[in-house]
C-alpha atoms as a PDB file:
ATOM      1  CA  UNK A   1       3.373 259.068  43.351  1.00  0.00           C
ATOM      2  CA  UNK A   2       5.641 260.788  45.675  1.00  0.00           C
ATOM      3  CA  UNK A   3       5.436 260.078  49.740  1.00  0.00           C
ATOM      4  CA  UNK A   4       4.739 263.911  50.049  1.00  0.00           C
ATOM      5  CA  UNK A   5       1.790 263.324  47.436  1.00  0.00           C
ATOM      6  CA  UNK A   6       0.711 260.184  49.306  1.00  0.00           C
ATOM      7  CA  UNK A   7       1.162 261.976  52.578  1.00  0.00           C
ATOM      8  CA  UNK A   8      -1.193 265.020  51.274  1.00  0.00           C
ATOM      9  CA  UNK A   9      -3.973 262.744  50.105  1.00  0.00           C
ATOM     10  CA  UNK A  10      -4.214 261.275  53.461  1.00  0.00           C
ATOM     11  CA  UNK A  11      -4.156 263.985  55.219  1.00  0.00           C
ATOM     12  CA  UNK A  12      -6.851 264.951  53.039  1.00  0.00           C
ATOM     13  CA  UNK A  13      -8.852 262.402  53.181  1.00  0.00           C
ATOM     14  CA  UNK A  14      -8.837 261.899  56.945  1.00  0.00           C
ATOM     15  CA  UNK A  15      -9.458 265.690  57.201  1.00  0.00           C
ATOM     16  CA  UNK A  16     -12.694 264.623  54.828  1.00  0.00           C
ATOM     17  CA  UNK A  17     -13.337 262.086  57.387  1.00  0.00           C
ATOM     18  CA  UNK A  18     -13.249 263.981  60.438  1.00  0.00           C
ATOM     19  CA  UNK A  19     -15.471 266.380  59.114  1.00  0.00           C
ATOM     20  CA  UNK A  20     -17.948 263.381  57.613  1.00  0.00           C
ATOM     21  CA  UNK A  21     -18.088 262.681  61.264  1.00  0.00           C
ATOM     22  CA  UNK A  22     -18.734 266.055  62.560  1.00  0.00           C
ATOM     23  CA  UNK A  23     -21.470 266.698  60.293  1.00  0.00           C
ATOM     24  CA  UNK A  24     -23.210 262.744  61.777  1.00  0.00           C
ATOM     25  CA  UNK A  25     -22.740 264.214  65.258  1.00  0.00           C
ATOM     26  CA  UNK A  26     -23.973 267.406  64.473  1.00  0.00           C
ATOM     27  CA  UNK A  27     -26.963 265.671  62.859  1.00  0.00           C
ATOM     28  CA  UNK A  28     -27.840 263.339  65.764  1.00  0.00           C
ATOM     29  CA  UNK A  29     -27.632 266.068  67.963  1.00  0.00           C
ATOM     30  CA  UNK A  30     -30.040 268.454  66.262  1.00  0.00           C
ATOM     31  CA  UNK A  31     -32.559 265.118  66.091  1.00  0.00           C
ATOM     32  CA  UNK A  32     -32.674 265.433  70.116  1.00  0.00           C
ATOM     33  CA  UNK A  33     -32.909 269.372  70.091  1.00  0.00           C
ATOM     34  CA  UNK A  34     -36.759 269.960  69.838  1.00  0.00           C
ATOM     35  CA  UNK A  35     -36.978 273.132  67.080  1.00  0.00           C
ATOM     36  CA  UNK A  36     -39.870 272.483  65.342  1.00  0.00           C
ATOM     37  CA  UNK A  37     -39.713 272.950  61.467  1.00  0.00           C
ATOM     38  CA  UNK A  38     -35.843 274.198  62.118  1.00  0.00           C
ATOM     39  CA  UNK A  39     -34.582 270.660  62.444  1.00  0.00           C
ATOM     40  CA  UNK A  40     -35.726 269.865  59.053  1.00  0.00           C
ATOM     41  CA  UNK A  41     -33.880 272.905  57.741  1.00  0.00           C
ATOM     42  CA  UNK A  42     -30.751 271.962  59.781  1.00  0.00           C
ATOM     43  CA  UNK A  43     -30.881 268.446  58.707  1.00  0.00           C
ATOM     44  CA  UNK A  44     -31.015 269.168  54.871  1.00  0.00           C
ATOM     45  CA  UNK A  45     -28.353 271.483  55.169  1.00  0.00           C
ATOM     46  CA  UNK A  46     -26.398 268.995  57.136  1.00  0.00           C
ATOM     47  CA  UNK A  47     -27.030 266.563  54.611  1.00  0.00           C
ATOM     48  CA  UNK A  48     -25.953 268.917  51.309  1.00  0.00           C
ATOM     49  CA  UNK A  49     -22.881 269.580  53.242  1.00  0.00           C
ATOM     50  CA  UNK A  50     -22.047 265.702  53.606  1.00  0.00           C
ATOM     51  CA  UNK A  51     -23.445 264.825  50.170  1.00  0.00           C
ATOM     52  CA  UNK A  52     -20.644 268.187  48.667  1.00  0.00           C
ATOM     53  CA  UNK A  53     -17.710 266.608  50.676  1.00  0.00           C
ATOM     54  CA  UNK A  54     -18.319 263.464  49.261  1.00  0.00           C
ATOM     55  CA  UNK A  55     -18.920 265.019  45.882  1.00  0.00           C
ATOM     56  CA  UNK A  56     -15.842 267.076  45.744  1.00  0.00           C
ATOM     57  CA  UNK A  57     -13.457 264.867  47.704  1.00  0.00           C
ATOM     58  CA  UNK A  58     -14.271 261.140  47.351  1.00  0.00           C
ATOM     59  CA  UNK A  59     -16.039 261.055  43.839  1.00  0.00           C
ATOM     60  CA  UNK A  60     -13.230 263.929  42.758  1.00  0.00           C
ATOM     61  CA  UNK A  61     -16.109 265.929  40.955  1.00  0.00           C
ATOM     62  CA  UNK A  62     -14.022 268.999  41.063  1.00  0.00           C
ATOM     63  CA  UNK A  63     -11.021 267.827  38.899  1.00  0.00           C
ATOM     64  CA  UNK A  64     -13.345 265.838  36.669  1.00  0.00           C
ATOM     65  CA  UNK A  65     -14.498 266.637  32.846  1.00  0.00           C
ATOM     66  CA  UNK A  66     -17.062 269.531  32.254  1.00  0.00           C
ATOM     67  CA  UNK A  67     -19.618 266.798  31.017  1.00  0.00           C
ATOM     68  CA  UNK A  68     -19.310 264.966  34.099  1.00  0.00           C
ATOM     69  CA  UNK A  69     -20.120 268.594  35.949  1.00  0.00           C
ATOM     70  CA  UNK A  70     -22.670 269.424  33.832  1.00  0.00           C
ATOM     71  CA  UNK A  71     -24.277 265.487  34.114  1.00  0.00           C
ATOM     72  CA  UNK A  72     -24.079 266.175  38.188  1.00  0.00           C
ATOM     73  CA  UNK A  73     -25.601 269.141  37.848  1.00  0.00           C
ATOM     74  CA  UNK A  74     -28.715 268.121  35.124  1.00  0.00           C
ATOM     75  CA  UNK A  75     -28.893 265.197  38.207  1.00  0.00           C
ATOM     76  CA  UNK A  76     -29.249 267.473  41.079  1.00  0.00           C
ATOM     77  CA  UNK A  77     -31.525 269.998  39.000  1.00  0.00           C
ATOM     78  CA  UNK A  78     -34.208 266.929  38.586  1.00  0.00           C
ATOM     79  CA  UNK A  79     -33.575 266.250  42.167  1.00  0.00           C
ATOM     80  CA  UNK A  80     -34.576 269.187  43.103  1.00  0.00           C
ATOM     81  CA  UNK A  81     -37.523 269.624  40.531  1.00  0.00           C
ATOM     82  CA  UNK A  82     -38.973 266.291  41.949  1.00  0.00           C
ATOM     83  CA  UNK A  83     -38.527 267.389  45.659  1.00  0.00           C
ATOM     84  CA  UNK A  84     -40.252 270.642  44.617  1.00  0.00           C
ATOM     85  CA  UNK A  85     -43.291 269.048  42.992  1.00  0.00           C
ATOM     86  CA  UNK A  86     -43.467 266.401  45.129  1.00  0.00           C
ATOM     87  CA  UNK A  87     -44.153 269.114  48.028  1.00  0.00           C
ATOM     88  CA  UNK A  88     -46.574 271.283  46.366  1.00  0.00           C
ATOM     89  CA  UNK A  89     -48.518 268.433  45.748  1.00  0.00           C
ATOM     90  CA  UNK A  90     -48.261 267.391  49.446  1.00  0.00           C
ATOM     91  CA  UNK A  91     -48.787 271.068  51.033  1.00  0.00           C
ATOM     92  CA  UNK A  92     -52.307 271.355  48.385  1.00  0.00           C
ATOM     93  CA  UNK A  93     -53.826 268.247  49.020  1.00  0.00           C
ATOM     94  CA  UNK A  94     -57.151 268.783  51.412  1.00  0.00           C
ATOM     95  CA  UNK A  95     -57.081 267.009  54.553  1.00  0.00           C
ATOM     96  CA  UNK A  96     -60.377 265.290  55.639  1.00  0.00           C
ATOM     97  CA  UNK A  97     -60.711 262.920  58.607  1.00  0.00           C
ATOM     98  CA  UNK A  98     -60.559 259.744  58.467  1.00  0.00           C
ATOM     99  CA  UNK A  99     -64.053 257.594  58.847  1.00  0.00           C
ATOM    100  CA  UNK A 100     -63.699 256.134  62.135  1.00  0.00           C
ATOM    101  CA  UNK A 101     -66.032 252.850  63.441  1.00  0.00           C
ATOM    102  CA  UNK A 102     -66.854 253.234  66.804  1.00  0.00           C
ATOM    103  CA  UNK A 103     -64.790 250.353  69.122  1.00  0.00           C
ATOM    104  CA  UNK A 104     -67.054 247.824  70.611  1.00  0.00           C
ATOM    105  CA  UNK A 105     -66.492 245.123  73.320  1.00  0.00           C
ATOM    106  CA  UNK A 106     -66.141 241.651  72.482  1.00  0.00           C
ATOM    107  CA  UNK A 107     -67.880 238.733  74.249  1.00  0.00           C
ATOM    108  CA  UNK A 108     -65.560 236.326  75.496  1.00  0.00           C
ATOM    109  CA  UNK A 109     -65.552 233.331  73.808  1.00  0.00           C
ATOM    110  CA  UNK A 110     -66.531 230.484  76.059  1.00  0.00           C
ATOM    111  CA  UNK A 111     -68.530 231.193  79.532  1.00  0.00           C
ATOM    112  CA  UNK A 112     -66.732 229.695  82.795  1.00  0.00           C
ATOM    113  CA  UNK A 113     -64.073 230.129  84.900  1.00  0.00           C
ATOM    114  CA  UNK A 114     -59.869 230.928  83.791  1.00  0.00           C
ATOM    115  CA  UNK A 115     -58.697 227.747  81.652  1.00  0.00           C
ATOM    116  CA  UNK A 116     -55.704 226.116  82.757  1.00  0.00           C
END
């Protein structure tokens, strides 16, 4: 390896870095923006932009065999089909309260004054 070809990757990989850290900012920032259901959006998009990074960059997905694409892929396609299910079955499900026993006072355990 050249110094050129060392000085590329690390260029590279602190530009990966940087932007690793952008993305965390950017994330803890939208948790203290109140947007309703947009922070969720933001934050999974956040989150498949730091998971592609580390994908392409760190794990070298791009450069690597078609079966190892196509295994990433099958991966992220169950991912996704379990995420999916997972929230149809959450947004059908009937809500019903919650039985709720009524509070009731105490009596205190000994009569007298405050022990000491």
């Amino acid at each position: 390896m050249s110094e050129s070809d060392f000085a590329r990757r690390c260029r590279r990989i602190g530009m990966a870095w940087a932007a690793l850290l952008a993305l965390l900012l950017l994330s803890l920032g939208s948790a203290y923006v109140p947007l309703g259901r947009l922070n969720l959006v933001i934050g999974l998009a956040i989150a498949a932009l730091k998971s592609a990074l580390v994908l392409g960059l760190f794990m070298g997905l791009g450069r690597s065999a078609a079966l190892a694409r196509v295994a990433a892929a099958v991966a992220a396609g169950t991912l996704a089909l379990l995420l999916g299910l997972g929230s149809v079955d959450f947004a059908t499900r009937a809500t019903e309260p919650v039985a709720m026993q009524q509070p009731q006072q105490l009596r205190p355990l000994r009569q007298g004054g405050p022990s000491r």
